[in-house]
Protein backbone atom coordinates (compact mmCIF):
# COMPACT_ATOMS: atom_id res chain seq x y z
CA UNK A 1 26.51 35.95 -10.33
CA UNK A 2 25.05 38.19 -7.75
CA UNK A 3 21.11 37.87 -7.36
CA UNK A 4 20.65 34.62 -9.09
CA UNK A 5 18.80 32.04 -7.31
CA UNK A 6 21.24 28.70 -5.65
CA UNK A 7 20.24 25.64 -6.62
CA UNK A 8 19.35 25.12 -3.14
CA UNK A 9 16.82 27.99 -3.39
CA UNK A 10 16.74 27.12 -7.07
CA UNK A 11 14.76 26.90 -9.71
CA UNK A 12 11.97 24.30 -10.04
CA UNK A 13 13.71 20.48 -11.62
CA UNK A 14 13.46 20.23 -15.68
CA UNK A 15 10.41 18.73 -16.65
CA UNK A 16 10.60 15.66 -18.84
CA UNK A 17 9.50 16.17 -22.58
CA UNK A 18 6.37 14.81 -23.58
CA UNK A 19 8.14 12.04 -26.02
CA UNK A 20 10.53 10.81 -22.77
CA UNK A 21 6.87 10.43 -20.83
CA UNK A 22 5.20 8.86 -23.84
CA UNK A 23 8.47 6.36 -23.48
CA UNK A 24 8.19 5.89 -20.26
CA UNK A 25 4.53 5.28 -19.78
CA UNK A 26 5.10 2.40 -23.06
CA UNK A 27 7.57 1.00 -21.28
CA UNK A 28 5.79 0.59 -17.95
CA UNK A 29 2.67 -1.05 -19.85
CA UNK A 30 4.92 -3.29 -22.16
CA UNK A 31 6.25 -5.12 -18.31
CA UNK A 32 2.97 -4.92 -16.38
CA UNK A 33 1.33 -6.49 -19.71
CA UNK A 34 4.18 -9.12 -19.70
CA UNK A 35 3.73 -9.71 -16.38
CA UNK A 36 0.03 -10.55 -16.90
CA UNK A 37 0.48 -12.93 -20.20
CA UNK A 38 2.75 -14.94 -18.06
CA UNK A 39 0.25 -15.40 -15.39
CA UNK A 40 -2.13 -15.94 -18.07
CA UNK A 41 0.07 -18.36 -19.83
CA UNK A 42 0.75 -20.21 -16.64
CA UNK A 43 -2.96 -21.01 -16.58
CA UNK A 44 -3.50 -21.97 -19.64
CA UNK A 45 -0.69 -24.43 -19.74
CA UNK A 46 -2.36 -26.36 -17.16
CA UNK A 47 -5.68 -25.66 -17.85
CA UNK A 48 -6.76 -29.07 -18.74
CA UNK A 49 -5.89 -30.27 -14.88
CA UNK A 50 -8.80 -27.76 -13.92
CA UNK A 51 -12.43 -28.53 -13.38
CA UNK A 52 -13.71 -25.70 -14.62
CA UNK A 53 -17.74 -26.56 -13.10
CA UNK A 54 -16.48 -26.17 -9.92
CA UNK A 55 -14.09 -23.33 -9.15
CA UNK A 56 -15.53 -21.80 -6.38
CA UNK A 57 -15.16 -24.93 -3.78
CA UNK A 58 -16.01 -23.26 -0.43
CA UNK A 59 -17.78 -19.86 -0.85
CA UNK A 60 -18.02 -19.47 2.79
CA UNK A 61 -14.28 -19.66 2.94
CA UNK A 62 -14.23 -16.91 0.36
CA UNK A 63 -16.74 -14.79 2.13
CA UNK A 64 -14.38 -14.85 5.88
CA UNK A 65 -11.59 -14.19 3.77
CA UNK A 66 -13.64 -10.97 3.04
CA UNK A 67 -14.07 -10.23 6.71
CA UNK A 68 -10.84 -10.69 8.09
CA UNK A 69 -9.66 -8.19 5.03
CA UNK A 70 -11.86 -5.82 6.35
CA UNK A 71 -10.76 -6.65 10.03
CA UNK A 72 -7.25 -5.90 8.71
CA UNK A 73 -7.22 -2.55 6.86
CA UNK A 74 -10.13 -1.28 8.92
CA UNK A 75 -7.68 -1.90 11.63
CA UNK A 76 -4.92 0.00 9.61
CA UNK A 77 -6.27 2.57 8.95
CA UNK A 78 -7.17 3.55 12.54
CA UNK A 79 -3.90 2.15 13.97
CA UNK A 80 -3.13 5.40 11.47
CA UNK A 81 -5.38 8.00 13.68
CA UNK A 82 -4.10 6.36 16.85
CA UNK A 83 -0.56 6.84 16.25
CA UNK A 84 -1.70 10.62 15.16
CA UNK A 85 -3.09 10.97 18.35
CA UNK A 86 -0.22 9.71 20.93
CA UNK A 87 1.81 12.05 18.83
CA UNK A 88 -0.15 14.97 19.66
CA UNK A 89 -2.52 15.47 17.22
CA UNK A 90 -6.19 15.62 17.81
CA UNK A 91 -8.22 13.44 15.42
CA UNK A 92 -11.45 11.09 15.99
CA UNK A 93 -10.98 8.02 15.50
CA UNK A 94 -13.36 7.50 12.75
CA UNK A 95 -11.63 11.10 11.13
CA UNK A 96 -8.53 9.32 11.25
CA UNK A 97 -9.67 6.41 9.31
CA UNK A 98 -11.25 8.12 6.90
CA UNK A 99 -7.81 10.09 6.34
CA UNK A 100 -5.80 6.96 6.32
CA UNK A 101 -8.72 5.10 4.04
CA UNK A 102 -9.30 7.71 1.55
CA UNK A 103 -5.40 9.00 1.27
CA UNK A 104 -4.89 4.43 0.69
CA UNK A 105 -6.40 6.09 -3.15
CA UNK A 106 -3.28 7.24 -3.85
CA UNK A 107 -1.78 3.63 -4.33
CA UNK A 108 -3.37 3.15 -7.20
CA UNK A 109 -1.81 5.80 -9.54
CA UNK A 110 1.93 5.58 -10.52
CA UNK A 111 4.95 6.32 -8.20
CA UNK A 112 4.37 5.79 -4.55
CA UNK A 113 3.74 9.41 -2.97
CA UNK A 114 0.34 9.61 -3.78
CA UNK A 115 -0.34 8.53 -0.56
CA UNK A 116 1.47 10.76 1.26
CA UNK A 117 0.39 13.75 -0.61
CA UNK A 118 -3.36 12.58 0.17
CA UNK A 119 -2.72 12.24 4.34
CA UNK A 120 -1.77 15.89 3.79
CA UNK A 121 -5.11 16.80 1.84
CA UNK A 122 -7.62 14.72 3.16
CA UNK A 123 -5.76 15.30 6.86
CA UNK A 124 -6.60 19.06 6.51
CA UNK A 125 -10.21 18.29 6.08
CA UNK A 126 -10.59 17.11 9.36
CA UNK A 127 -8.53 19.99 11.04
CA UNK A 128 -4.77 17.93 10.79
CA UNK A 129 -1.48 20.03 9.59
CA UNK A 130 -1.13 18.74 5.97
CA UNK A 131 2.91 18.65 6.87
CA UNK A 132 2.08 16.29 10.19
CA UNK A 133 -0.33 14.10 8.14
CA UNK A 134 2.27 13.82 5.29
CA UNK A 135 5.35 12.95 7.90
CA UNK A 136 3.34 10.83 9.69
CA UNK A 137 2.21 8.55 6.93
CA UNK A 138 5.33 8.53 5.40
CA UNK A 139 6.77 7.14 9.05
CA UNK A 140 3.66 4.77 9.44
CA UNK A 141 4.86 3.50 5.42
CA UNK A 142 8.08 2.48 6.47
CA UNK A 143 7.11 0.74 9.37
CA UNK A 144 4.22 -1.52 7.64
CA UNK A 145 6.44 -2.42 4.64
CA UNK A 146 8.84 -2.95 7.16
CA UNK A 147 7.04 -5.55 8.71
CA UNK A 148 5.90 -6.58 6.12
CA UNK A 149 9.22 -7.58 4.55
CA UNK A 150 10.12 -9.77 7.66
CA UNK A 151 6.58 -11.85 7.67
CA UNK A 152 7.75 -12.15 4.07
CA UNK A 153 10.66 -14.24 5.59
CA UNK A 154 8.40 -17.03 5.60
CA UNK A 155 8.50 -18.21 2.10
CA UNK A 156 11.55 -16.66 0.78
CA UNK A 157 13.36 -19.95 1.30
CA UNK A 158 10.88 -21.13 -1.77
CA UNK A 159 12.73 -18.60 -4.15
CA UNK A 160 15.99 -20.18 -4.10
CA UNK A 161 18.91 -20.67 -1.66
CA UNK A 162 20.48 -18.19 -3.61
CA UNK A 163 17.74 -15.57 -1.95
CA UNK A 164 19.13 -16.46 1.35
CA UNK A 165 21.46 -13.61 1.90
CA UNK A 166 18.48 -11.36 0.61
CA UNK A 167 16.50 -12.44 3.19
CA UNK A 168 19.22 -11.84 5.95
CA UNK A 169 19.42 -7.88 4.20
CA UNK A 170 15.79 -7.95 4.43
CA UNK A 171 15.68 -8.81 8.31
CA UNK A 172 18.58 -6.88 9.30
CA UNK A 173 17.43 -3.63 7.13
CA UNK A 174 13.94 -3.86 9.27
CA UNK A 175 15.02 -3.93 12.36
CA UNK A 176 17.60 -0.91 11.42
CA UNK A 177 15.03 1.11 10.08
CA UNK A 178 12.70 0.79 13.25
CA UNK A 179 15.78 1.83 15.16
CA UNK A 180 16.30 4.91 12.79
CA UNK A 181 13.04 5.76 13.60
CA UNK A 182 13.16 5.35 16.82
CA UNK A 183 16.75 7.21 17.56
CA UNK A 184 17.55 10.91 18.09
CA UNK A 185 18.99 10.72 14.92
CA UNK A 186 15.89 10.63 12.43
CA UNK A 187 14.49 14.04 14.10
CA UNK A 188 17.66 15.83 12.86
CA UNK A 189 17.34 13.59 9.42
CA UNK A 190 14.08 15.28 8.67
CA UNK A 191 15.29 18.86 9.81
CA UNK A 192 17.89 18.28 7.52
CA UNK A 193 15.36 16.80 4.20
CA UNK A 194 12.97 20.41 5.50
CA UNK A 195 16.32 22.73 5.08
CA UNK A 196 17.45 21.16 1.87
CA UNK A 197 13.74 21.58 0.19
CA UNK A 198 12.87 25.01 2.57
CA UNK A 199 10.21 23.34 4.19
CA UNK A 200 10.40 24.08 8.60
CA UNK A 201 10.26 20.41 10.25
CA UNK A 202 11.01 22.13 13.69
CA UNK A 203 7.21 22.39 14.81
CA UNK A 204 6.53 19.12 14.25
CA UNK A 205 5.82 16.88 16.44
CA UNK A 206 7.23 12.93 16.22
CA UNK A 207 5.79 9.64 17.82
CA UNK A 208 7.50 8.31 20.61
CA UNK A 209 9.77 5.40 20.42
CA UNK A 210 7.43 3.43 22.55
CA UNK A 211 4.17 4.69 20.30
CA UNK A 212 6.70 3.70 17.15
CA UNK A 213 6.85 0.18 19.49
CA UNK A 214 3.35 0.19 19.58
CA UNK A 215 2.40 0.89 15.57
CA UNK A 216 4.77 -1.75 15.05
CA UNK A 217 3.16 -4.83 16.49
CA UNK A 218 -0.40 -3.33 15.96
CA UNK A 219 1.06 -3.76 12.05
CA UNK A 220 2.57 -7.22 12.79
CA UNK A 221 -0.94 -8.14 13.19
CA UNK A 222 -2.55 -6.43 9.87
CA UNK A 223 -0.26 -8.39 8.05
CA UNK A 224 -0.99 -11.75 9.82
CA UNK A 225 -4.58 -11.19 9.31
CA UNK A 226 -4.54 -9.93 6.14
CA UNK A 227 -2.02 -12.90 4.88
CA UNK A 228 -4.38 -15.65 6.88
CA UNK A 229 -7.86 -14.13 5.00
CA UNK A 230 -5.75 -15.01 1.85
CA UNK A 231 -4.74 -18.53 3.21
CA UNK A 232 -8.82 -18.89 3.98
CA UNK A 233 -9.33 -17.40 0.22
CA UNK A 234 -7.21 -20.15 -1.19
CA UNK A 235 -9.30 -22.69 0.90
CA UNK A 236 -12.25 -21.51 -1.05
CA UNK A 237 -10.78 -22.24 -4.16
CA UNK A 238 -8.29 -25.05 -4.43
CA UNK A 239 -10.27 -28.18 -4.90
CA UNK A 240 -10.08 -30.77 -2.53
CA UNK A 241 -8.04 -33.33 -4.05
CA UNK A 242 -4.83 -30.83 -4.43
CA UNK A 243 -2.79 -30.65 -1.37
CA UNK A 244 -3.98 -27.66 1.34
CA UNK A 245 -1.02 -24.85 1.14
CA UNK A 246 -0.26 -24.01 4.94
CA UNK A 247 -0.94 -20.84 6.76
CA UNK A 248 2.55 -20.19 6.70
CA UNK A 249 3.10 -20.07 3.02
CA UNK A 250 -0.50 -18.63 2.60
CA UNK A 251 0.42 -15.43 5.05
CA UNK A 252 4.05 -15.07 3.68
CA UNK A 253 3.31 -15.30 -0.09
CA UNK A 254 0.66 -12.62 0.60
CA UNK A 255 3.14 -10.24 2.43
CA UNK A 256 6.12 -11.26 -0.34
CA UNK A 257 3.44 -10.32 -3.33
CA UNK A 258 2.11 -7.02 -1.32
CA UNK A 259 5.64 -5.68 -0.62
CA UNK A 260 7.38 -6.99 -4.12
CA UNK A 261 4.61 -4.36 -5.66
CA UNK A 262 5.49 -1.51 -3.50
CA UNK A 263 9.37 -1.91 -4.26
CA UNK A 264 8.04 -2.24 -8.33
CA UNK A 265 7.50 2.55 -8.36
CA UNK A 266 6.82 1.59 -11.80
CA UNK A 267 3.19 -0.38 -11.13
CA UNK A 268 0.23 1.03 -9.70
CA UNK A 269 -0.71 -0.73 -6.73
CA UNK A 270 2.08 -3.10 -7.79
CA UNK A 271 -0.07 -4.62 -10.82
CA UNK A 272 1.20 -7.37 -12.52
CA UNK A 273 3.94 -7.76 -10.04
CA UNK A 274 2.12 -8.97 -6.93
CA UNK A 275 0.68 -11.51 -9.26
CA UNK A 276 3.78 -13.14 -11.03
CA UNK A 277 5.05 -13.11 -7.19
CA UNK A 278 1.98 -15.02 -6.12
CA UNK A 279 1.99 -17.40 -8.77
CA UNK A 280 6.20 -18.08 -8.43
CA UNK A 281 5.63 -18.83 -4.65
CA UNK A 282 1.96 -20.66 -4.81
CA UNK A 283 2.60 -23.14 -8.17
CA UNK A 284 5.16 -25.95 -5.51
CA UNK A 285 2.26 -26.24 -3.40
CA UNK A 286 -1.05 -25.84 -5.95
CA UNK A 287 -0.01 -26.10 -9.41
CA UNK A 288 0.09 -22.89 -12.15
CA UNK A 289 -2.97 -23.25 -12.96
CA UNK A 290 -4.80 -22.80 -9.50
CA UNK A 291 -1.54 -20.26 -8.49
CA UNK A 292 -2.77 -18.24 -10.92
CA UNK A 293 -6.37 -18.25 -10.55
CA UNK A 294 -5.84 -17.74 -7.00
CA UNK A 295 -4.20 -14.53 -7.67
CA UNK A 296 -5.97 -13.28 -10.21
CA UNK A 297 -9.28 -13.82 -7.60
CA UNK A 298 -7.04 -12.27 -4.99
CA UNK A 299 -6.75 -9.04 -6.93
CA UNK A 300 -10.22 -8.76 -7.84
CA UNK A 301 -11.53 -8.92 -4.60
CA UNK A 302 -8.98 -7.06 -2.48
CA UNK A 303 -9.12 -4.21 -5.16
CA UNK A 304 -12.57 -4.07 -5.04
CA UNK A 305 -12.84 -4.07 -1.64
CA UNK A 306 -9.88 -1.25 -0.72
CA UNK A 307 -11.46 1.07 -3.75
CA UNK A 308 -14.69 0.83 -1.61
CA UNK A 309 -13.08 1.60 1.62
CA UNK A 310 -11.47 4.42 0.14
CA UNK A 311 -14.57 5.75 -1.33
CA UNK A 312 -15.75 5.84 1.81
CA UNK A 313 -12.85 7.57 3.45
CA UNK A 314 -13.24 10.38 0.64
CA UNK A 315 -17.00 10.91 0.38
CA UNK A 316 -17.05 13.68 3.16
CA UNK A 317 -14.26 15.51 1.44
CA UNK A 318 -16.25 14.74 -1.99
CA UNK A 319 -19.45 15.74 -0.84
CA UNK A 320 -17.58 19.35 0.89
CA UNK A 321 -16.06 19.67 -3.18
CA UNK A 322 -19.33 19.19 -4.29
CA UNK A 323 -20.77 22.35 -1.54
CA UNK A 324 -17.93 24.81 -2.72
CA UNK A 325 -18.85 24.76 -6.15
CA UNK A 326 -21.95 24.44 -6.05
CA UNK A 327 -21.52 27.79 -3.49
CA UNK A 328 -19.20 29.21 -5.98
CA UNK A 329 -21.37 28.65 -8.42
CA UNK A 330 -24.71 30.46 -6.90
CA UNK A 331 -22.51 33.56 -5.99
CA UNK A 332 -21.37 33.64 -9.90
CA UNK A 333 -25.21 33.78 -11.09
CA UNK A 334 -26.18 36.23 -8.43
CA UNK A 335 -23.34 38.39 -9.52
CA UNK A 336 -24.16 37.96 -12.91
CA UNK A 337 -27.93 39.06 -12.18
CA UNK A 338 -26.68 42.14 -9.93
């Protein structure tokens, strides 16, 4: 019919009715609630091996575990900024932390965009194009899960030999997708994901292969650090009569848990996920009962610690909010006084 609008033009998708969210929504709590009475039933069944007076067995181990988390995402975040500015966008480098850090908020709701939608507004704040910002971290995404799926390499082995030719997909998908990135080819990809959802992708600028190079080691080490601050965590709590768990399966059952809760687009911040993957990969070497302590510590403190970070990445663009209204505000009394 003459007129009407293509689907490629086309009308906005159909929303889902409010029962099929309701079902939804139940459905995600039902697993990540499963999830956690595992965990939770995993300690309990061996909570009699614990001495329960002495938990915490090294709180200086637990306290450099702190600091090389910090080290690590600190580090992320303006690996993030760097990358922006090889590519050809101006940002400082504590601006582009801040993006990175406060945008890292968006992990924690449902679905895994939120954090690409948040480069774009936080990046504007600080003078980025919101498109650039949202390409950018998008690319800078698939690179650190990337990577983060091949230190996961390390323990895989302990799922199973059956998980061998998973781990093989794993290794030869992340090296593919760094060469995707990397090729003529993904320019035209993205031209072709603008066309088909009318957004223009040919003013954008893209990071070099070597820059892509570059990102890709610099996130190599976030995830060694990151995975050894757990390792040091775990020395702060495992007592010293159970066996030590080495760095190796300390820094790979922290990547496996991390990246397992990415792939779960059903958990925030992979909840309940990155702990039953934990607790699988830690109970050989430490027991249920300490795996799942361990993780449960590892949550609390990571969370806490990447909710402050992010906080701090958002308060200029919070305390800006705050100005407007409190502009808009003024202007509405002194129009309603005139």
């Amino acid at each position: 019919m003459a007129g009407a609008p293509s689907e490629d033009e086309g009308s906005p998708p159909p929303k889902q009715s409010p029962a099929r969210r309701w079902v939804i929504l139940l459905l995600k709590i039902v697993i990540i609630g499963g999830l956690f009475v595992w965990v939770g039933r995993s300690v309990a069944r061996d909570a009699s091996s614990l001495d329960w007076s002495n938990l915490i067995r090294n709180p200086g181990a637990i306290v450099a575990a702190v600091g090389l988390w910090v080290c690590a995402f600190v580090f992320r975040a303006w690996l993030w900024g760097a990358m922006m500015r090889r590519t050809g966008y101006p940002v400082g480098h504590v601006a582009g932390a801040r993006v990175f850090l406060a945008s890292h908020m968006g992990r924690f709701l449902p679905g895994k965009v939120w954090s690409v939608a948040g480069a774009g507004i936080f990046g504007r704040e600080h003078g980025l194009p919101p498109r650039a910002s949202a390409v950018s971290m998008t690319i800078f995404l698939i690179i650190y899960y990337m990577m983060g799926s091949l230190v996961a390499l390390l323990v895989i082995w302990r799922l199973g030999q059956t998980k061998l030719l998973a781990a093989v997909g794993i290794g030869v998908g992340g090296i593919a997708a760094l060469g995707l990135l990397m090729s003529p080819l993904f320019p035209k990809l993205l031209h072709w994901v603008g066309r088909k959802f009318n957004r223009d992708m040919s003013e954008l600028k893209l990071p070099s292969p070597a820059t892509l190079a570059g990102v890709a080691l610099g996130l190599a080490a976030v995830w060694t650090g990151a995975g050894l601050g757990f390792a040091v965590m775990l020395e702060g709590v495992v007592p010293a009569s159970t066996p030590d768990v080495p760095l190796v399966i300390g820094i790979g059952t922290y990547a496996s848990a991390l990246v397992a809760g990415f792939a779960a687009l059903f958990a925030p911040a992979g909840l309940g996920v990155r702990e039953a993957v934990m607790l699988g990969l830690l109970e050989p070497s430490i027991g249920a009962a300490l795996a799942g302590l361990a993780t449960i510590a590892s949550r609390i403190l990571i969370t806490s610690l990447e909710l402050s970070l992010s906080l701090w990445g958002a308060w200029p663009f919070l305390v800006s909010r705050r100005r407007k209204k409190a502009v808009a505000v003024s202007a509405g009394a002194a129009d309603d006084l005139t």
